[in-house]
Protein backbone atom coordinates (compact mmCIF):
# COMPACT_ATOMS: atom_id res chain seq x y z
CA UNK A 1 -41.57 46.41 -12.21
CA UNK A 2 -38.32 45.41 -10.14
CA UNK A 3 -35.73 47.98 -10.26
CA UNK A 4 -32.59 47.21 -11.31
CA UNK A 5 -28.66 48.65 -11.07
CA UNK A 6 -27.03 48.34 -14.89
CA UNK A 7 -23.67 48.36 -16.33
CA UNK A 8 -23.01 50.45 -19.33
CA UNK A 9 -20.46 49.03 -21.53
CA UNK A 10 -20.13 51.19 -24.77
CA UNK A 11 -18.09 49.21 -27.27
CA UNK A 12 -15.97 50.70 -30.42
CA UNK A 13 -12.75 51.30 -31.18
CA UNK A 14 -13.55 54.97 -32.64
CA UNK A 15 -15.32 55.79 -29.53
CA UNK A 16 -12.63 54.09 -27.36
CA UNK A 17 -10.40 56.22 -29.04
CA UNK A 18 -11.50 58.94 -29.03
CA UNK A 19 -12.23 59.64 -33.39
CA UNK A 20 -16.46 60.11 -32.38
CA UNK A 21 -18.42 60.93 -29.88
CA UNK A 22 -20.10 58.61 -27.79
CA UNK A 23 -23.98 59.69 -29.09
CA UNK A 24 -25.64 56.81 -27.58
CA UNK A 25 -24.85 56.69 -23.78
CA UNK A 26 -26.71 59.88 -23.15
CA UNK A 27 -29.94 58.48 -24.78
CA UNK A 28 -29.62 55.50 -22.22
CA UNK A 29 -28.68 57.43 -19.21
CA UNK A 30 -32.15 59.53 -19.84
CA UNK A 31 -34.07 55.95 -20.82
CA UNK A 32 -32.59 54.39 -17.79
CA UNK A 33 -33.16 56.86 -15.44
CA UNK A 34 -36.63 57.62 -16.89
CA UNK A 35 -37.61 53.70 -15.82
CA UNK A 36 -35.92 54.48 -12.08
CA UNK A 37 -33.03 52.17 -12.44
CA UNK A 38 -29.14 53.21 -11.80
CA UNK A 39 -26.43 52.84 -14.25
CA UNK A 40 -23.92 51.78 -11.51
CA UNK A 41 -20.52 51.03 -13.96
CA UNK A 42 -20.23 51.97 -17.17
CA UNK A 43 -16.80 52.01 -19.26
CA UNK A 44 -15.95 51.59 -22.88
CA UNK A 45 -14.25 49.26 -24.34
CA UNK A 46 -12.69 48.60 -28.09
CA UNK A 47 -13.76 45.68 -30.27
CA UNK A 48 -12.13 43.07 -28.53
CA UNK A 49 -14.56 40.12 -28.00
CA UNK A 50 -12.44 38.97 -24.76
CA UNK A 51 -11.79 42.71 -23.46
CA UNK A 52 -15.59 42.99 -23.85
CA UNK A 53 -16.09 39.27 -22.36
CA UNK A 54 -13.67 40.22 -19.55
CA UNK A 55 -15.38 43.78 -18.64
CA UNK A 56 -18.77 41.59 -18.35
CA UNK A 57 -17.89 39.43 -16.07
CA UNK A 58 -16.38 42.02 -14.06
CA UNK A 59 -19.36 43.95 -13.75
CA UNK A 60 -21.21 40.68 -13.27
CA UNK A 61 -18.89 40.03 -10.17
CA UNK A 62 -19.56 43.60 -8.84
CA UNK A 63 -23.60 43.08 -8.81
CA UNK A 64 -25.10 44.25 -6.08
């Protein structure tokens, strides 16, 4: 299997603001790192289709 570098983007505005706690990240950092890939951004974001749009093609531009 090809390794690959991954960008987290958690999306929500409860998490984004801070109402819950983000449960899910942790699960992926341990899945993620399990399968020997790096998480090498990782943000979150409110439900905004274009912020989210925008933040992906942000990390897309900082692939490396």
């Amino acid at each position: 299997m090809k390794l690959k570098n991954i960008g987290l983007i958690v999306t929500g505005n409860e998490v984004f603001k801070g109402r819950i706690k983000d449960g899910f990240s942790p699960i992926l950092h341990r899945k993620i790192e399990a399968l020997g890939c790096t998480i090498n951004n990782e943000t979150i974001v409110p439900d905004d289709s274009d912020l989210i749009a925008r933040t992906i093609l942000d990390f897309k531009s900082k692939r490396q």
